[in-house]
N, C-alpha and C. Protein backbone atom coordinates (compact mmCIF):
# COMPACT_ATOMS: atom_id res chain seq x y z
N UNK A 1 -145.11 56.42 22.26
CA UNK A 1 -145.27 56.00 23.64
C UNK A 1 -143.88 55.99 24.27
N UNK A 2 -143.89 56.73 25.05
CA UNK A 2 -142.82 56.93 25.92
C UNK A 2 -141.89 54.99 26.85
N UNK A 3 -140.73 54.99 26.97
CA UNK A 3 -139.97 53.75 27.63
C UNK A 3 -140.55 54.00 28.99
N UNK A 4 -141.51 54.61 29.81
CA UNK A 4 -142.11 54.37 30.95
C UNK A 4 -143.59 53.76 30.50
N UNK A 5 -144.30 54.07 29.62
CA UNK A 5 -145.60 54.09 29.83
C UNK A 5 -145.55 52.82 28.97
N UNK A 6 -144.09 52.53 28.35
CA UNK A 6 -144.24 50.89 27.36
C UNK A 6 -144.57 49.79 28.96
N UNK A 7 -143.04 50.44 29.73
CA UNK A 7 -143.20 49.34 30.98
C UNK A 7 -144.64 49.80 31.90
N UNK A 8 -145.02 50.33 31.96
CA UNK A 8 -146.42 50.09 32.45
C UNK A 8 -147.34 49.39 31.79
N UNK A 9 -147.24 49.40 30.55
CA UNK A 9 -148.10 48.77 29.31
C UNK A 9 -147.90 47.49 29.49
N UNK A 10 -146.63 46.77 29.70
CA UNK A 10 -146.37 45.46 29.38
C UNK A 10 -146.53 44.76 30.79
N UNK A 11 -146.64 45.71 32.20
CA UNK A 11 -146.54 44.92 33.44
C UNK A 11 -148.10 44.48 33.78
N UNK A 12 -149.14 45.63 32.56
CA UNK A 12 -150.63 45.31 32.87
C UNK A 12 -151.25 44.27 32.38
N UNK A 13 -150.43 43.94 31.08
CA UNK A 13 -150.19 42.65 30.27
C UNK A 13 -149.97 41.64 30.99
N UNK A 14 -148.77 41.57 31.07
CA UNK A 14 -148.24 40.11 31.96
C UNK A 14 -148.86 39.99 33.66
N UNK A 15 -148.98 40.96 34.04
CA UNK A 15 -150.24 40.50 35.11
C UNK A 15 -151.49 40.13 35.19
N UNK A 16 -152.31 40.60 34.06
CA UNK A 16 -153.30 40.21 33.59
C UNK A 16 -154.54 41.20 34.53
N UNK A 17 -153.92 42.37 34.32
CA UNK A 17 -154.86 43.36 35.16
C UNK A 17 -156.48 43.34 34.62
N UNK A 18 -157.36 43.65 34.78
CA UNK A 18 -158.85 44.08 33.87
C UNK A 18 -158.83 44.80 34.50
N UNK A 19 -158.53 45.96 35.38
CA UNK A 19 -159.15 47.32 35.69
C UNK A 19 -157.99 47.69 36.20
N UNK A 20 -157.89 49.39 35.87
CA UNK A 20 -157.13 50.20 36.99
C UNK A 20 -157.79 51.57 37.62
N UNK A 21 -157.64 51.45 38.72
CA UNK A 21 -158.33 52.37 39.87
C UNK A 21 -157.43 53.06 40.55
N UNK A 22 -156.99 54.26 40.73
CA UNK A 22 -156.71 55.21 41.20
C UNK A 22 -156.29 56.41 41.03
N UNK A 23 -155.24 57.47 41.60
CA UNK A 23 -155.28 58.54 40.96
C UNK A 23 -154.52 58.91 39.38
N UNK A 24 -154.80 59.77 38.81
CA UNK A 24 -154.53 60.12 37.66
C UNK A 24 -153.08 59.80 37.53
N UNK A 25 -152.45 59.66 36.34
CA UNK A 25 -151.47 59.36 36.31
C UNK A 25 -151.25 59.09 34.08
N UNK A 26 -150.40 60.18 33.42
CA UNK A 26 -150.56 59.83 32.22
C UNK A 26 -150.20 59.18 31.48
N UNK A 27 -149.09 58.39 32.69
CA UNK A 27 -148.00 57.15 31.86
C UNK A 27 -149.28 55.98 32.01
N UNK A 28 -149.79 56.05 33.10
CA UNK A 28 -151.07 54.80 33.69
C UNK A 28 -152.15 55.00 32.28
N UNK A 29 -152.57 56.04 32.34
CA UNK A 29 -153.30 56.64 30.97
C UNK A 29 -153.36 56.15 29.72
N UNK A 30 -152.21 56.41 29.53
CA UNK A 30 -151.84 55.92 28.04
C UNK A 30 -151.63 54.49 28.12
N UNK A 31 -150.98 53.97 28.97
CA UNK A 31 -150.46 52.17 29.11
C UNK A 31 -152.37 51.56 28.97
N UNK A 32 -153.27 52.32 29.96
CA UNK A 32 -154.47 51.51 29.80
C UNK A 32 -155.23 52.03 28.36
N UNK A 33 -155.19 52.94 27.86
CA UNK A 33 -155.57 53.13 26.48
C UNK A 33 -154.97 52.27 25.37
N UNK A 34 -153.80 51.87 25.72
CA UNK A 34 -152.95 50.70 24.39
C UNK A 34 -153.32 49.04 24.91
N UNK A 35 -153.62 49.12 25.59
CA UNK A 35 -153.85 47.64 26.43
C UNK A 35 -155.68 47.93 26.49
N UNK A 36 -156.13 48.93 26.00
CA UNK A 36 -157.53 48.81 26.11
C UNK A 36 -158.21 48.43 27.51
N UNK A 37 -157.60 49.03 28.71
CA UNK A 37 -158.02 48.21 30.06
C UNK A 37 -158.50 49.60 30.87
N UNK A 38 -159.84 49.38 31.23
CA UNK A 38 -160.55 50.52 31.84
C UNK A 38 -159.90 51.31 33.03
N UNK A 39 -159.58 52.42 33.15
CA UNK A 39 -159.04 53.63 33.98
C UNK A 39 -159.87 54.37 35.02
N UNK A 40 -159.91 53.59 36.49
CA UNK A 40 -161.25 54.66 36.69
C UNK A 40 -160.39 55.37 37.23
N UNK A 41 -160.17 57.04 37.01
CA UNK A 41 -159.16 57.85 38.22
C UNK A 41 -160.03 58.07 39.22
N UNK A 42 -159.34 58.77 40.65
CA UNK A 42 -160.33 59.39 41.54
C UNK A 42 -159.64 60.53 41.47
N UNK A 43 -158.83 61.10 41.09
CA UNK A 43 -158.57 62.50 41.05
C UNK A 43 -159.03 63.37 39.58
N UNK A 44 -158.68 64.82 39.80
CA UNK A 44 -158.71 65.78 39.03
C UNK A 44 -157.53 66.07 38.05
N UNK A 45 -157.97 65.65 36.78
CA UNK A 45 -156.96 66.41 35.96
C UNK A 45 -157.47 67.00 34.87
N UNK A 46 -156.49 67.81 34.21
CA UNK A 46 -157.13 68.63 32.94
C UNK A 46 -156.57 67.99 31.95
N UNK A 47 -156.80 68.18 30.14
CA UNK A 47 -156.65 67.19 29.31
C UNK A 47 -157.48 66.50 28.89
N UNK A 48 -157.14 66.00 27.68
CA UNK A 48 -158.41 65.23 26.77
C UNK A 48 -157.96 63.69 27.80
N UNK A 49 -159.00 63.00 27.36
CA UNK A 49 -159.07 61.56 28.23
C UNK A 49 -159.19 60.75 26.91
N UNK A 50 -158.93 59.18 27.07
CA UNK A 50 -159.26 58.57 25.83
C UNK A 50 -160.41 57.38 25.99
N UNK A 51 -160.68 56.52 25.35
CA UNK A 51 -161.55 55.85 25.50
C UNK A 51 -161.80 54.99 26.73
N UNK A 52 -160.74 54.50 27.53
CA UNK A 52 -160.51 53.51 28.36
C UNK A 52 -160.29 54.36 29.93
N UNK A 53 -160.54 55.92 29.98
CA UNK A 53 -160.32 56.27 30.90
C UNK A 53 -161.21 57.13 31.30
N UNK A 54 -161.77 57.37 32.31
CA UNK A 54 -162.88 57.55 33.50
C UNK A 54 -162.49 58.16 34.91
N UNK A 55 -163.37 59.04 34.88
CA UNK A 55 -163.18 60.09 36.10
C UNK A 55 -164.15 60.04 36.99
N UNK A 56 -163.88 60.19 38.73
CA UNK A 56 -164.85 59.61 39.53
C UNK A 56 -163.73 60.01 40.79
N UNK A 57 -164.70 60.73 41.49
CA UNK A 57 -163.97 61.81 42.37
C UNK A 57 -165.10 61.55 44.33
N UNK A 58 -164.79 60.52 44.15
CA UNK A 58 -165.82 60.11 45.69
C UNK A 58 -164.66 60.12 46.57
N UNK A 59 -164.57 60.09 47.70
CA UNK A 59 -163.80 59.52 48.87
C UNK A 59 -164.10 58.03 48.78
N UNK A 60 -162.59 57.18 49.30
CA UNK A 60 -162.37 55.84 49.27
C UNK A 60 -163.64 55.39 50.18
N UNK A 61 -164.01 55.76 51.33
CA UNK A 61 -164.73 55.07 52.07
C UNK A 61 -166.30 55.00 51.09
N UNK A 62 -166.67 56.22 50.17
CA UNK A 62 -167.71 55.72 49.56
C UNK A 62 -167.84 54.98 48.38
N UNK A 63 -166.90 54.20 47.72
CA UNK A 63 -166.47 53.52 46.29
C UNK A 63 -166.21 51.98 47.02
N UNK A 64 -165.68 52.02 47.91
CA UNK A 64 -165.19 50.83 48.44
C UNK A 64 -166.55 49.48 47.98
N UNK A 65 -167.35 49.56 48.62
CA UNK A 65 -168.18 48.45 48.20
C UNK A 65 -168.44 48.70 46.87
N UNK A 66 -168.81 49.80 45.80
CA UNK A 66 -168.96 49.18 44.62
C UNK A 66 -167.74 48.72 44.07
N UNK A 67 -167.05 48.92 44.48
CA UNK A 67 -165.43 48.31 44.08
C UNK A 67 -165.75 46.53 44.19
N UNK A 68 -165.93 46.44 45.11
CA UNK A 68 -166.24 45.37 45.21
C UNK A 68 -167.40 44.79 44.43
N UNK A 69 -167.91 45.23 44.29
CA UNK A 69 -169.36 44.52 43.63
C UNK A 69 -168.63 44.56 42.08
N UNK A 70 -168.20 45.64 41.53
CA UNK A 70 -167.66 44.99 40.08
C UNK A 70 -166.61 44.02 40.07
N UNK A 71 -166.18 44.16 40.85
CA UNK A 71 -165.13 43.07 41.20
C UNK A 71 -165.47 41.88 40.85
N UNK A 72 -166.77 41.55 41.72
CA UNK A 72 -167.32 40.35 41.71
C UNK A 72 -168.09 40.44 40.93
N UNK A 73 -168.92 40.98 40.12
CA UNK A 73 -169.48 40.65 38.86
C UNK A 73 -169.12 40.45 37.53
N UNK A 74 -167.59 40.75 37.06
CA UNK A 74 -167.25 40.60 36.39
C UNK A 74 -165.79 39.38 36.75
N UNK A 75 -165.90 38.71 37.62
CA UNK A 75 -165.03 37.79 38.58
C UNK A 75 -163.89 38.17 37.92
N UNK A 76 -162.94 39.49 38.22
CA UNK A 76 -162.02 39.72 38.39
C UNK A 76 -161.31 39.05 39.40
N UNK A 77 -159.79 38.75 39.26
CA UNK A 77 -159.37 37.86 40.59
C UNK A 77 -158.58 39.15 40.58
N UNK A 78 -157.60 39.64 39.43
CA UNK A 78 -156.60 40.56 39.84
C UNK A 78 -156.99 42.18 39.00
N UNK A 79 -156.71 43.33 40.27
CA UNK A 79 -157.45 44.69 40.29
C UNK A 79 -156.26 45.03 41.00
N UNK A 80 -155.72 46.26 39.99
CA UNK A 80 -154.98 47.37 40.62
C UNK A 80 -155.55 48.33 40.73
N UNK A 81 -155.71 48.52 42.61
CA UNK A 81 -156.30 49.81 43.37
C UNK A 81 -155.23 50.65 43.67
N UNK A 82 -154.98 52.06 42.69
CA UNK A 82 -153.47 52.94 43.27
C UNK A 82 -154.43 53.90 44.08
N UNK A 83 -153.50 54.13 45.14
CA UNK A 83 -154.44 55.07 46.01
C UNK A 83 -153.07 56.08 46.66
N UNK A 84 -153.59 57.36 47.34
CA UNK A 84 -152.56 57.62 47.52
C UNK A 84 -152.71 57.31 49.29
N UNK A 85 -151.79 56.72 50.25
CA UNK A 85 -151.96 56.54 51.40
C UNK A 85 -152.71 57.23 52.00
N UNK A 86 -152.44 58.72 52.30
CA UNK A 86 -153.11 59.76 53.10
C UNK A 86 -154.89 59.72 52.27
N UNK A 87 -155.42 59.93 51.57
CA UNK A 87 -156.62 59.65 51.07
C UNK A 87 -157.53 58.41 50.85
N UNK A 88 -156.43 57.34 50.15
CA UNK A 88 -157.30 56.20 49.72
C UNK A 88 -157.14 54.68 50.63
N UNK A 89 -156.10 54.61 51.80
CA UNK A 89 -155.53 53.49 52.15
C UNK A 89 -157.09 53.37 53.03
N UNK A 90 -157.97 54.11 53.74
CA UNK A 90 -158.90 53.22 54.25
C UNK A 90 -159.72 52.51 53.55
N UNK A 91 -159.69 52.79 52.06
CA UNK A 91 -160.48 52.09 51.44
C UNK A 91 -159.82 50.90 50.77
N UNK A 92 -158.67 50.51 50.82
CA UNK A 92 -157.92 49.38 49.88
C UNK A 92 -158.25 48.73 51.36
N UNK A 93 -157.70 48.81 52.73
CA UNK A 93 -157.94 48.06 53.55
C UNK A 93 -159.02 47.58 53.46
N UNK A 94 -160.27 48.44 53.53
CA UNK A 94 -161.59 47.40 53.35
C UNK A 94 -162.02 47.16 52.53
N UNK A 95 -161.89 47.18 51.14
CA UNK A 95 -161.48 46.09 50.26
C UNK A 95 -160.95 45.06 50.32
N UNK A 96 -159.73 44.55 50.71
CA UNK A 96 -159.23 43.31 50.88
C UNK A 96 -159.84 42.85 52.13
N UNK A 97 -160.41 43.14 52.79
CA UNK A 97 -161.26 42.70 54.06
C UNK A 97 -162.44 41.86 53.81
N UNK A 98 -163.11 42.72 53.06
CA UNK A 98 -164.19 42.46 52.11
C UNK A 98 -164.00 41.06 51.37
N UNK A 99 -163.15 41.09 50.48
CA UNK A 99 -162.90 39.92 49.44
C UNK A 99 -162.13 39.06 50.45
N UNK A 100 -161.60 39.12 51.09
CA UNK A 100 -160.83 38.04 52.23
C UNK A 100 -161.85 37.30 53.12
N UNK A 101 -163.19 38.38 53.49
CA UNK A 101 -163.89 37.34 54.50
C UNK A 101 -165.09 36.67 53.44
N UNK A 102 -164.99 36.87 51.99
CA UNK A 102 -165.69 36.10 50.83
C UNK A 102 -165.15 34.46 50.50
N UNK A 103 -163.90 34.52 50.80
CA UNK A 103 -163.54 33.04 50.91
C UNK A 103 -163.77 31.97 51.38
């Protein structure tokens, strides 16, 4: 394991992530395969995948509420949504909209 994908490994740790959501990424990859913490990507990549990682290719505006709904069924408090601005930021906005007017 590469000195990037350790510090990704150890920041998912000490934050206490249970999910990561967004685009592909193989340092993200591997950090959630050693930490055992589910990967959903929304992009395309080629390559074997490992147990903890998951492919799912919708536009943000249509994931957004089930985002939310696992969210809340498995009462996650803390969820890293990586998105890339130009594609995914309308959907992190209404996400935190979402869980903000739940309070």
């Amino acid at each position: 394991m590469s000195i990037s994908s350790v510090l990704v490994k150890d920041q998912i740790e000490s934050e206490g992530i249970h999910c990561i959501i967004g685009y592909y990424e193989k340092l993200v990859a591997i950090a959630a395969e050693k930490t055992e913490t589910p990967f959903l990507t929304t992009t395309l990549w080629s390559g074997a995948t490992g147990k903890f990682t998951f492919h799912m290719l919708p536009r943000a505006a249509e994931i957004t509420q089930p985002i939310v709904e696992v969210m809340q069924a498995y009462v996650w408090q803390k969820v890293a949504v990586i998105y890339e601005e130009t594609l995914g930021g309308y959907g992190w906005k209404t996400i935190t909209h979402i869980l903000m007017d739940k309070q």
